[in-house]
C-alpha atoms as a PDB file:
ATOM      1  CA  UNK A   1      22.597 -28.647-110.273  1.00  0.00           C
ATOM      2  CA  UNK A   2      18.886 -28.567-109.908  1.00  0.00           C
ATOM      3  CA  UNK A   3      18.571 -24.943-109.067  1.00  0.00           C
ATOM      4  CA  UNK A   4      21.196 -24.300-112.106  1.00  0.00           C
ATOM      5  CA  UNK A   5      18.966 -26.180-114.821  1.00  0.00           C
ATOM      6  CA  UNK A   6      15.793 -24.324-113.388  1.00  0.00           C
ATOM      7  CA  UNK A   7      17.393 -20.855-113.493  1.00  0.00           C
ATOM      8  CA  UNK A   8      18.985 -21.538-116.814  1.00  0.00           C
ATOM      9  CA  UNK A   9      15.322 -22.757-118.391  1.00  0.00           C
ATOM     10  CA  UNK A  10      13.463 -19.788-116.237  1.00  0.00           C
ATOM     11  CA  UNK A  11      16.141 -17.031-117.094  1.00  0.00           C
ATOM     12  CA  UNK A  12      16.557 -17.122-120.760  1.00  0.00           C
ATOM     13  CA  UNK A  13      18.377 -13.469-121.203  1.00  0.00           C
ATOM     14  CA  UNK A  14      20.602 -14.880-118.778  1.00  0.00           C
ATOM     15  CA  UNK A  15      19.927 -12.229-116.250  1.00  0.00           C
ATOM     16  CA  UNK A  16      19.645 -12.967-112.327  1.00  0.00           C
ATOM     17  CA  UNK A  17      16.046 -12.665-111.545  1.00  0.00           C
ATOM     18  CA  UNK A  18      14.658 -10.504-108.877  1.00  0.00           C
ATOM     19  CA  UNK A  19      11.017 -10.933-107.815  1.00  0.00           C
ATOM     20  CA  UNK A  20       9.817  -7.367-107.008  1.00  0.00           C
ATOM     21  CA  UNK A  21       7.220  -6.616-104.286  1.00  0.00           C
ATOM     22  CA  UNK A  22       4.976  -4.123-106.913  1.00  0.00           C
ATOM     23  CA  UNK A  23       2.138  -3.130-105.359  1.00  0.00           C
ATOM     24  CA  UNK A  24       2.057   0.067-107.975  1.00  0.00           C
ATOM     25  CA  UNK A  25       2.686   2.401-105.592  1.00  0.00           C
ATOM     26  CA  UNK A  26       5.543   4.834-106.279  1.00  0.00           C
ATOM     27  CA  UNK A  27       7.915   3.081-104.175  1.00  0.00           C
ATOM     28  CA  UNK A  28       7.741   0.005-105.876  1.00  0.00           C
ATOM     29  CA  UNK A  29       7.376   1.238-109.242  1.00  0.00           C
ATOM     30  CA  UNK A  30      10.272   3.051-108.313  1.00  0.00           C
ATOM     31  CA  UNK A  31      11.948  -0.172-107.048  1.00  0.00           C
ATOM     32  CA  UNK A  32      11.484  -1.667-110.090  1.00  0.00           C
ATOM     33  CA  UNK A  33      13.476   0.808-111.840  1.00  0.00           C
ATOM     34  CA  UNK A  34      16.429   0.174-109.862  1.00  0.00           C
ATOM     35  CA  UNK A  35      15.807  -3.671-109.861  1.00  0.00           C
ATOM     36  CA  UNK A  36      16.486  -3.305-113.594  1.00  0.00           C
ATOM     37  CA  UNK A  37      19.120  -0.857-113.527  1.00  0.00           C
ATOM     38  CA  UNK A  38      20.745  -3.129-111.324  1.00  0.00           C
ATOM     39  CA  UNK A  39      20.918  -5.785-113.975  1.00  0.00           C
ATOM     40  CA  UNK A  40      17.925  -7.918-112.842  1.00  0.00           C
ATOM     41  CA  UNK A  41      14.718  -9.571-114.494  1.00  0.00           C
ATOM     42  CA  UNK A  42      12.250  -8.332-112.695  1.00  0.00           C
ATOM     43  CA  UNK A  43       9.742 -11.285-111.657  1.00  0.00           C
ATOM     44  CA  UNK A  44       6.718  -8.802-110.159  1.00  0.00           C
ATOM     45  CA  UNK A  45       4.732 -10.818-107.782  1.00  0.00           C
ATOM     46  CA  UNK A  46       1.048  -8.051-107.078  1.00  0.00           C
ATOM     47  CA  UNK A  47      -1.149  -9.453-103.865  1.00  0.00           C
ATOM     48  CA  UNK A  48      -4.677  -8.665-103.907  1.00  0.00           C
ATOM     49  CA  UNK A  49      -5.599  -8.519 -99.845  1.00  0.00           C
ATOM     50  CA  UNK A  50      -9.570  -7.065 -99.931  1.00  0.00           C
ATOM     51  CA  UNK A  51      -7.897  -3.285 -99.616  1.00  0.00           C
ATOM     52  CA  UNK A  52     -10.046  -0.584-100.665  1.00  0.00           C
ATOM     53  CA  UNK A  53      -8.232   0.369-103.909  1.00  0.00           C
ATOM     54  CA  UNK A  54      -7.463  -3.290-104.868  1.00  0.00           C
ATOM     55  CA  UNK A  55      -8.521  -2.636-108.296  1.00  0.00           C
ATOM     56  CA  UNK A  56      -6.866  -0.028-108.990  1.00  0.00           C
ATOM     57  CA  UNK A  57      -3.754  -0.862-107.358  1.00  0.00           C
ATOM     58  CA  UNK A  58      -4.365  -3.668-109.765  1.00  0.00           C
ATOM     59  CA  UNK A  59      -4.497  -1.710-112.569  1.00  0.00           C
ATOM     60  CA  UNK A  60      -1.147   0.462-112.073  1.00  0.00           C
ATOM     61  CA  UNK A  61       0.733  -2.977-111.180  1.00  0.00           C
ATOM     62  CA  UNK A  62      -0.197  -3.978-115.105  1.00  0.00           C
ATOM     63  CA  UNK A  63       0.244  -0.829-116.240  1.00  0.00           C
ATOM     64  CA  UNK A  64       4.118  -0.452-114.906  1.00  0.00           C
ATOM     65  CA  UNK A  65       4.487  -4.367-116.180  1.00  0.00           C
ATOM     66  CA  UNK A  66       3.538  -3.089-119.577  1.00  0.00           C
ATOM     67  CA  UNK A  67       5.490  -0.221-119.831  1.00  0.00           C
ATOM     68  CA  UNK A  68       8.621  -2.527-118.995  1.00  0.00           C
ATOM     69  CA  UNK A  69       7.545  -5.193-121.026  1.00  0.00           C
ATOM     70  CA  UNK A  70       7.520  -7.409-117.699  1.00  0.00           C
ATOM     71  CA  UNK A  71       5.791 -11.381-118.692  1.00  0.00           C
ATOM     72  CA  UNK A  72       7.202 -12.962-115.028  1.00  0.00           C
ATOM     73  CA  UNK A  73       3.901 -11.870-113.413  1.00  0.00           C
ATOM     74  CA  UNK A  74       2.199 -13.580-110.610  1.00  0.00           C
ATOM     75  CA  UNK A  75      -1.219 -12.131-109.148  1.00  0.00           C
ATOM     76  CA  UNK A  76      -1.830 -13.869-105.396  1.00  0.00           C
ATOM     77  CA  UNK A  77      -5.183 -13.300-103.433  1.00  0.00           C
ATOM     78  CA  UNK A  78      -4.486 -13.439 -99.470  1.00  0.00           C
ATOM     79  CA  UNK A  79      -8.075 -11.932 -98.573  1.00  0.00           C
ATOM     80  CA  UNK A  80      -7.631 -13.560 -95.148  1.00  0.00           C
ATOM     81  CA  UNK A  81      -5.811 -10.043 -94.362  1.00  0.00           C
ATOM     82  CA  UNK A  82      -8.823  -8.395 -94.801  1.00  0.00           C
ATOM     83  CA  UNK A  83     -10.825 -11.278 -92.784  1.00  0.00           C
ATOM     84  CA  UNK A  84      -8.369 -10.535 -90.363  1.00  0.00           C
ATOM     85  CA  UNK A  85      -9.102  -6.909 -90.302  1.00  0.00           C
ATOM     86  CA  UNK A  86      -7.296  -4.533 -88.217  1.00  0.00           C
ATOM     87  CA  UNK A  87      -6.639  -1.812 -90.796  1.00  0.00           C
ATOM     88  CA  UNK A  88      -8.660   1.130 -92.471  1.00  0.00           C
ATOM     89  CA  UNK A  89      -7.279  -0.446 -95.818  1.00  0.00           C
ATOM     90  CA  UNK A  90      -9.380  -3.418 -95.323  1.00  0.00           C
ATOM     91  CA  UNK A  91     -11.925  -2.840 -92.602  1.00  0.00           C
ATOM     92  CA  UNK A  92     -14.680  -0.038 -94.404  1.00  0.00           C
ATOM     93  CA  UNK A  93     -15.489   0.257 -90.154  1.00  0.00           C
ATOM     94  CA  UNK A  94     -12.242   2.183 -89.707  1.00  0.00           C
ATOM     95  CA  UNK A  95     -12.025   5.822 -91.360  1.00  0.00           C
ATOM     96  CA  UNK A  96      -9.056   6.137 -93.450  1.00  0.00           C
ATOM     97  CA  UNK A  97      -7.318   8.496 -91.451  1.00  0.00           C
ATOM     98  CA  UNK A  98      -6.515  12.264 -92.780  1.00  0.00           C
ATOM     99  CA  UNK A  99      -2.535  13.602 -93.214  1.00  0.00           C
ATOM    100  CA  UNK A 100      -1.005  13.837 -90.556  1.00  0.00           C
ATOM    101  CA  UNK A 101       2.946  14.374 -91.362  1.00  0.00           C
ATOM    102  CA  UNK A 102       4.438  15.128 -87.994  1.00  0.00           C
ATOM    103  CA  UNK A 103       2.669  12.122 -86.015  1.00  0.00           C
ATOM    104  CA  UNK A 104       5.339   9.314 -85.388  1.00  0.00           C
ATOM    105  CA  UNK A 105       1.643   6.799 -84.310  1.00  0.00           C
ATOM    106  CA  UNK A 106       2.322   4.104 -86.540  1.00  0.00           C
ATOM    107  CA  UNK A 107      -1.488   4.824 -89.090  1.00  0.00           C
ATOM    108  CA  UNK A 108      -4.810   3.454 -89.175  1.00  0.00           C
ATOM    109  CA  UNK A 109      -3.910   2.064 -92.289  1.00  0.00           C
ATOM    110  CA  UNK A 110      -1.067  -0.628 -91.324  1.00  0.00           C
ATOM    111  CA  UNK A 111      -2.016  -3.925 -92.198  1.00  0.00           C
ATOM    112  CA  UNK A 112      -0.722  -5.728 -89.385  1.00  0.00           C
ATOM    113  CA  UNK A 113       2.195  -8.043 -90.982  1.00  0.00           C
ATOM    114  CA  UNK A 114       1.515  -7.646 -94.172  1.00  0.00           C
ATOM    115  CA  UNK A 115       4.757  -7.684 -95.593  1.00  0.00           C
ATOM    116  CA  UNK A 116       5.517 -10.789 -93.466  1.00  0.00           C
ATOM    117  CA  UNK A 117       2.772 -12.863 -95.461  1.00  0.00           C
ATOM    118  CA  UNK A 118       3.681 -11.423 -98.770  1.00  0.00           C
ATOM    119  CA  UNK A 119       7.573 -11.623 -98.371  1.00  0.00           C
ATOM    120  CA  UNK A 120       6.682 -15.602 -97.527  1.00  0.00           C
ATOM    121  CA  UNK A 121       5.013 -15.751-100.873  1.00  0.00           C
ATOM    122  CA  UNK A 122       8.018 -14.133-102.893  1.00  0.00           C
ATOM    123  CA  UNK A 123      10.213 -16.529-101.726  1.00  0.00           C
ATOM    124  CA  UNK A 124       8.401 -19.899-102.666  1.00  0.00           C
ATOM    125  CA  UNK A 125       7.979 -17.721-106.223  1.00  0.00           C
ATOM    126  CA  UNK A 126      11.833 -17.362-105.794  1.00  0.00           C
ATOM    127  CA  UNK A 127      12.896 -20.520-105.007  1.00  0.00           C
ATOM    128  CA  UNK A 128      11.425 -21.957-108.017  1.00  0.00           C
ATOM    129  CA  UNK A 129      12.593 -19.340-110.610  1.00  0.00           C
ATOM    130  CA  UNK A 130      15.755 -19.761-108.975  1.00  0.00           C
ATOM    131  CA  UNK A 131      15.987 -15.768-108.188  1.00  0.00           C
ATOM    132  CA  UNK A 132      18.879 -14.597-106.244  1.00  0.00           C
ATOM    133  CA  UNK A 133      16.522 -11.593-104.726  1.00  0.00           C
ATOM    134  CA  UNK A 134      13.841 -10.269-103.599  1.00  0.00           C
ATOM    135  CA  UNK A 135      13.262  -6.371-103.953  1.00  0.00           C
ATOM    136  CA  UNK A 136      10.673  -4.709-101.659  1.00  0.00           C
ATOM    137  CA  UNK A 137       9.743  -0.561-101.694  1.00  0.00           C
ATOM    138  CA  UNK A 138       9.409  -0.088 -98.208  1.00  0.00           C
ATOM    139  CA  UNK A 139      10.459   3.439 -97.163  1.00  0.00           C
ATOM    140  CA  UNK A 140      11.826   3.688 -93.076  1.00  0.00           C
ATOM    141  CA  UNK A 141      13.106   7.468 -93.378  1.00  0.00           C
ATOM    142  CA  UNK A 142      10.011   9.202 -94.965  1.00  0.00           C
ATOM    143  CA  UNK A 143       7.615   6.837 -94.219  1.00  0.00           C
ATOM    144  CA  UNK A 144       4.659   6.551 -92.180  1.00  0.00           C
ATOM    145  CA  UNK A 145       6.144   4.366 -89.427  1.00  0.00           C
ATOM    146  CA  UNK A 146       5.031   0.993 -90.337  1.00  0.00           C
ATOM    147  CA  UNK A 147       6.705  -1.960 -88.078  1.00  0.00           C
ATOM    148  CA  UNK A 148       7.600  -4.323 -91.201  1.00  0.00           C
ATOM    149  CA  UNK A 149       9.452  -1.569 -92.857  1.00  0.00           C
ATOM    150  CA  UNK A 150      12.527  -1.519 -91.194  1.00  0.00           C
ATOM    151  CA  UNK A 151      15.640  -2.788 -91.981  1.00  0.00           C
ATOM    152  CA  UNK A 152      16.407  -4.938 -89.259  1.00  0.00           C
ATOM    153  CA  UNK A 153      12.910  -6.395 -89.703  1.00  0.00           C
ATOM    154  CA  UNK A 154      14.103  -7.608 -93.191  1.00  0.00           C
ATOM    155  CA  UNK A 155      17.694  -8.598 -91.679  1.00  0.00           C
ATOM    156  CA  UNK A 156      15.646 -11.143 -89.635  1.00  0.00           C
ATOM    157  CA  UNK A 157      13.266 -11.855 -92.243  1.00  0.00           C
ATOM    158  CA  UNK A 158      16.713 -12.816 -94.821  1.00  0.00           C
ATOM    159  CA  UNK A 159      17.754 -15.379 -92.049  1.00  0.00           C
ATOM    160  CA  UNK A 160      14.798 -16.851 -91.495  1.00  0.00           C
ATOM    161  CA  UNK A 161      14.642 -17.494 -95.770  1.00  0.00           C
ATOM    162  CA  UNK A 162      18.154 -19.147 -95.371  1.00  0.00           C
ATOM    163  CA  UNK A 163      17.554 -21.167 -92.515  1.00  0.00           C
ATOM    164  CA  UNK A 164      13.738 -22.706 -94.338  1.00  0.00           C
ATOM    165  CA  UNK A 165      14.623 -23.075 -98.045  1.00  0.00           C
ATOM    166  CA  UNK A 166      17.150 -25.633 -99.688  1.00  0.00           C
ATOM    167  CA  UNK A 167      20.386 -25.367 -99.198  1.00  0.00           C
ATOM    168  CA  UNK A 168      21.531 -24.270-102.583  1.00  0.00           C
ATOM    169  CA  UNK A 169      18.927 -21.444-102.766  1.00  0.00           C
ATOM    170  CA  UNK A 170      20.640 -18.063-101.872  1.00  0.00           C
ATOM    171  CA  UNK A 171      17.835 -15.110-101.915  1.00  0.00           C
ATOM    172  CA  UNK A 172      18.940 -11.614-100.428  1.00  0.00           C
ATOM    173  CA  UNK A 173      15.909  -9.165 -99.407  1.00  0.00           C
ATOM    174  CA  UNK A 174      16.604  -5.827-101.290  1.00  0.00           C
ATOM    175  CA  UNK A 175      15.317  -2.683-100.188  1.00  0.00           C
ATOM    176  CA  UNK A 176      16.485   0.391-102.301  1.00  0.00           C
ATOM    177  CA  UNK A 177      14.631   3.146-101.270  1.00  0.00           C
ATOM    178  CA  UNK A 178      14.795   2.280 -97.472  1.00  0.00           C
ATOM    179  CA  UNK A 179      16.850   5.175 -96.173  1.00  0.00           C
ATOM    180  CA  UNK A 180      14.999   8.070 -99.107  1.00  0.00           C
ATOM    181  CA  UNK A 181      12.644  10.627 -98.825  1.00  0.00           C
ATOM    182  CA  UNK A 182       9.765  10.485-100.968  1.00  0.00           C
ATOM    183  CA  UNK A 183      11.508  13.498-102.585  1.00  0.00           C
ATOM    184  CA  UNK A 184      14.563  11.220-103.152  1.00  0.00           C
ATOM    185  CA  UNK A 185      12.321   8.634-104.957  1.00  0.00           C
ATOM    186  CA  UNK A 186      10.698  11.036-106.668  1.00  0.00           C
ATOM    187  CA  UNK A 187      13.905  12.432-108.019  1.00  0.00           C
ATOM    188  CA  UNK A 188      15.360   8.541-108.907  1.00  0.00           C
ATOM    189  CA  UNK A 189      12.459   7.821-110.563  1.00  0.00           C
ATOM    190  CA  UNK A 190      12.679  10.771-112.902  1.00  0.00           C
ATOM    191  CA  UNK A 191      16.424   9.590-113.477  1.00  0.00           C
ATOM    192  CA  UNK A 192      15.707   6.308-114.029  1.00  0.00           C
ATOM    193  CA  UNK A 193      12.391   7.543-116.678  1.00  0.00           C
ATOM    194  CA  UNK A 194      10.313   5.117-114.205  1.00  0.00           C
ATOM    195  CA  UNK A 195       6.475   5.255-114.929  1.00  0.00           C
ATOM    196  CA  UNK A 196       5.538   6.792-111.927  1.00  0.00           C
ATOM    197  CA  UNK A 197       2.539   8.544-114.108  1.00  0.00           C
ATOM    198  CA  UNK A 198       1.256   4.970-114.093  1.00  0.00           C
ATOM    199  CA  UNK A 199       1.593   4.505-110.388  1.00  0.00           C
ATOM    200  CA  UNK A 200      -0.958   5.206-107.845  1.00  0.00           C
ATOM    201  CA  UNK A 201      -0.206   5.766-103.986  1.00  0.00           C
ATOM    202  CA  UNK A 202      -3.878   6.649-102.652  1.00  0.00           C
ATOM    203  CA  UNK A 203      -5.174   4.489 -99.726  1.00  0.00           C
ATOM    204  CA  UNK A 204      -8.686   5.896-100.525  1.00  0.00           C
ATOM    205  CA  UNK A 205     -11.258   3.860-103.602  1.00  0.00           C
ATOM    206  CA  UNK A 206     -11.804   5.807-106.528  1.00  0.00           C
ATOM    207  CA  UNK A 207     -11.033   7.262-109.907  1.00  0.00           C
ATOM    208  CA  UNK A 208      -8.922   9.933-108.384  1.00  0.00           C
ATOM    209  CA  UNK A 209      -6.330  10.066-105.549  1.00  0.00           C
ATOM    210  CA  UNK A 210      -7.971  11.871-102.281  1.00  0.00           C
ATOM    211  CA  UNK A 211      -4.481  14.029-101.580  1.00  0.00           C
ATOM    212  CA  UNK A 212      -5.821  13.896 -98.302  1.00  0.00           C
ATOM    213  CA  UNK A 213      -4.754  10.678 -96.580  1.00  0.00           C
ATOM    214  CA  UNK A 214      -1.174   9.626 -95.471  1.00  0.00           C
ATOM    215  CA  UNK A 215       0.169   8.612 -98.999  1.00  0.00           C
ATOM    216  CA  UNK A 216      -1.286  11.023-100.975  1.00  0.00           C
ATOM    217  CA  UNK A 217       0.383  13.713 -98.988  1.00  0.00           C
ATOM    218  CA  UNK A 218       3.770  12.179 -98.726  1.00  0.00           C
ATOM    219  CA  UNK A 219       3.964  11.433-102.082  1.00  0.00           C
ATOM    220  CA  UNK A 220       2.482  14.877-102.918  1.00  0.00           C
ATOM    221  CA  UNK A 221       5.553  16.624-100.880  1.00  0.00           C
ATOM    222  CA  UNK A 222       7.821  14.743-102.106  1.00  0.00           C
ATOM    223  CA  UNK A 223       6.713  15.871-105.776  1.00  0.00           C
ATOM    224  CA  UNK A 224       6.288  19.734-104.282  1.00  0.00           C
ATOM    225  CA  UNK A 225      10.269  19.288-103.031  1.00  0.00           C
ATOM    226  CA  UNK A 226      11.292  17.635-106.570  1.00  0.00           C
ATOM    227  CA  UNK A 227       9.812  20.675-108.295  1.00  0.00           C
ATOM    228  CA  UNK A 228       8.197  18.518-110.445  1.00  0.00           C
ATOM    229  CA  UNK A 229       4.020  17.859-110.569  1.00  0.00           C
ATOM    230  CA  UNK A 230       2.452  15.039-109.661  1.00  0.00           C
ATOM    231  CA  UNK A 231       1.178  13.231-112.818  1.00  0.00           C
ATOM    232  CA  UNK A 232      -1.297  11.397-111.668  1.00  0.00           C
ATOM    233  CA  UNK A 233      -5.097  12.743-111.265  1.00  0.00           C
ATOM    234  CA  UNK A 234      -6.370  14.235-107.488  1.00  0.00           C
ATOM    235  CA  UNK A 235      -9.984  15.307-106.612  1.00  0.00           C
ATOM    236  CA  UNK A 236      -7.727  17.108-104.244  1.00  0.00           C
ATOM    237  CA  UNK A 237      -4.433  18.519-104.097  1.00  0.00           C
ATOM    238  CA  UNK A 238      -2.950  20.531-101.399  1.00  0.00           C
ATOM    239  CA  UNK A 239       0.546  21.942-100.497  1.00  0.00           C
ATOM    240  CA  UNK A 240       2.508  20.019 -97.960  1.00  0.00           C
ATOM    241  CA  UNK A 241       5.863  21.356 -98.848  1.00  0.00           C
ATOM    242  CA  UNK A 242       6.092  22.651 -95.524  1.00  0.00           C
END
């Protein structure tokens, strides 16, 4: 009854809500897309964890928001990932690490579980809009390898929500672009008229993505294998359509 009233007053289109992991990468942008395509509100929950393009990750997360006309946001700073250090995202010690697409070493740049600590914070968000998902962009087919990307991780992950939140609260973990290549996400974005000129993918700081580290490249191949161009600015921008 509780978590009927609290949806009812939370979800006035009378939509299920879906809290979306948007980082303002492609993926999630992406993910967003196909949140709302799905039928969902899209709740977007942005974490701000000392990375090196925190503000402009920033920046693209409000930008997509806009462009969907999204008002569930929530902004969360967990800095204590980049206290923790262990990643070239957060650490300024440890070089972001140049393209490498046939190297199956999971990067430099994996924050070590990350999605853990922000998947914990979608689902208190959840619980109290009375959501019935979570939606994350993590990609295990085309993407660099990361440990908290996989599907079985978020299998576990889904239990472990059921088992540690009331027992009328039923929140699935949603991952939508799991099995695609960037060129797949590319191409549903494009279907889907996602913003992805609003989204930005670099792991380097600055006004311009490098198109030199790990997710400039991917994201630049999968664009190359699309057929479409990138619409977002590069001081960079090599071929990796190879």
């Amino acid at each position: 009854m509780e978590r009927n009233l609290l949806h009812n007053m939370s979800n006035l289109e009378g939509k299920p809500i879906a809290v979306v992991l948007l980082s303002g990468g492609m993926d999630s942008t992406v993910s967003v897309a196909i949140a709302r395509d799905m039928g969902y509100e899209v709740a977007a929950l942005h974490t701000n964890y000392g990375q090196r393009t925190e503000q402009r990750e920033l920046k693209a997360y409000h930008d997509v928001c806009d462009y969907y006309g999204i008002t569930k946001r929530l902004i969360v700073d967990i800095t204590h990932l980049a206290q923790i250090g262990g990643s070239s995202l957060t650490d300024a010690a440890i070089a972001v690490s140049k393209a490498d697409l046939s190297s199956t070493d999971i990067p430099s740049s994996y924050v070590p579980f990350r999605n853990a600590n922000i998947l914990a914070i979608a689902t208190s968000w959840a619980e109290v809009l009375g959501a019935e998902a979570l939606v994350i962009g993590a990609v295990e087919e085309d993407g660099s390898g990361y440990p908290d990307c996989r599907r079985e991780f978020f299998d576990m992950y889904e239990r472990m929500i059921t088992l540690g939140t009331k027992p009328d609260t039923h929140i699935r973990i949603l991952t939508p672009v799991i099995a695609m290549s960037k060129q797949d996400i590319v191409e549903k974005g494009l279907q889907l008229s996602a913003p992805l000129h609003a989204s930005w993918s670099c792991y380097q700081g600055g006004e311009l993505a490098c198109g030199v580290c790990d997710s400039c490249a991917l994201r630049l191949r999968g664009f190359e294998r699309a057929g479409v161009e990138d619409p977002i600015p590069y001081a960079l921008r090599p071929k990796y359509n190879v």
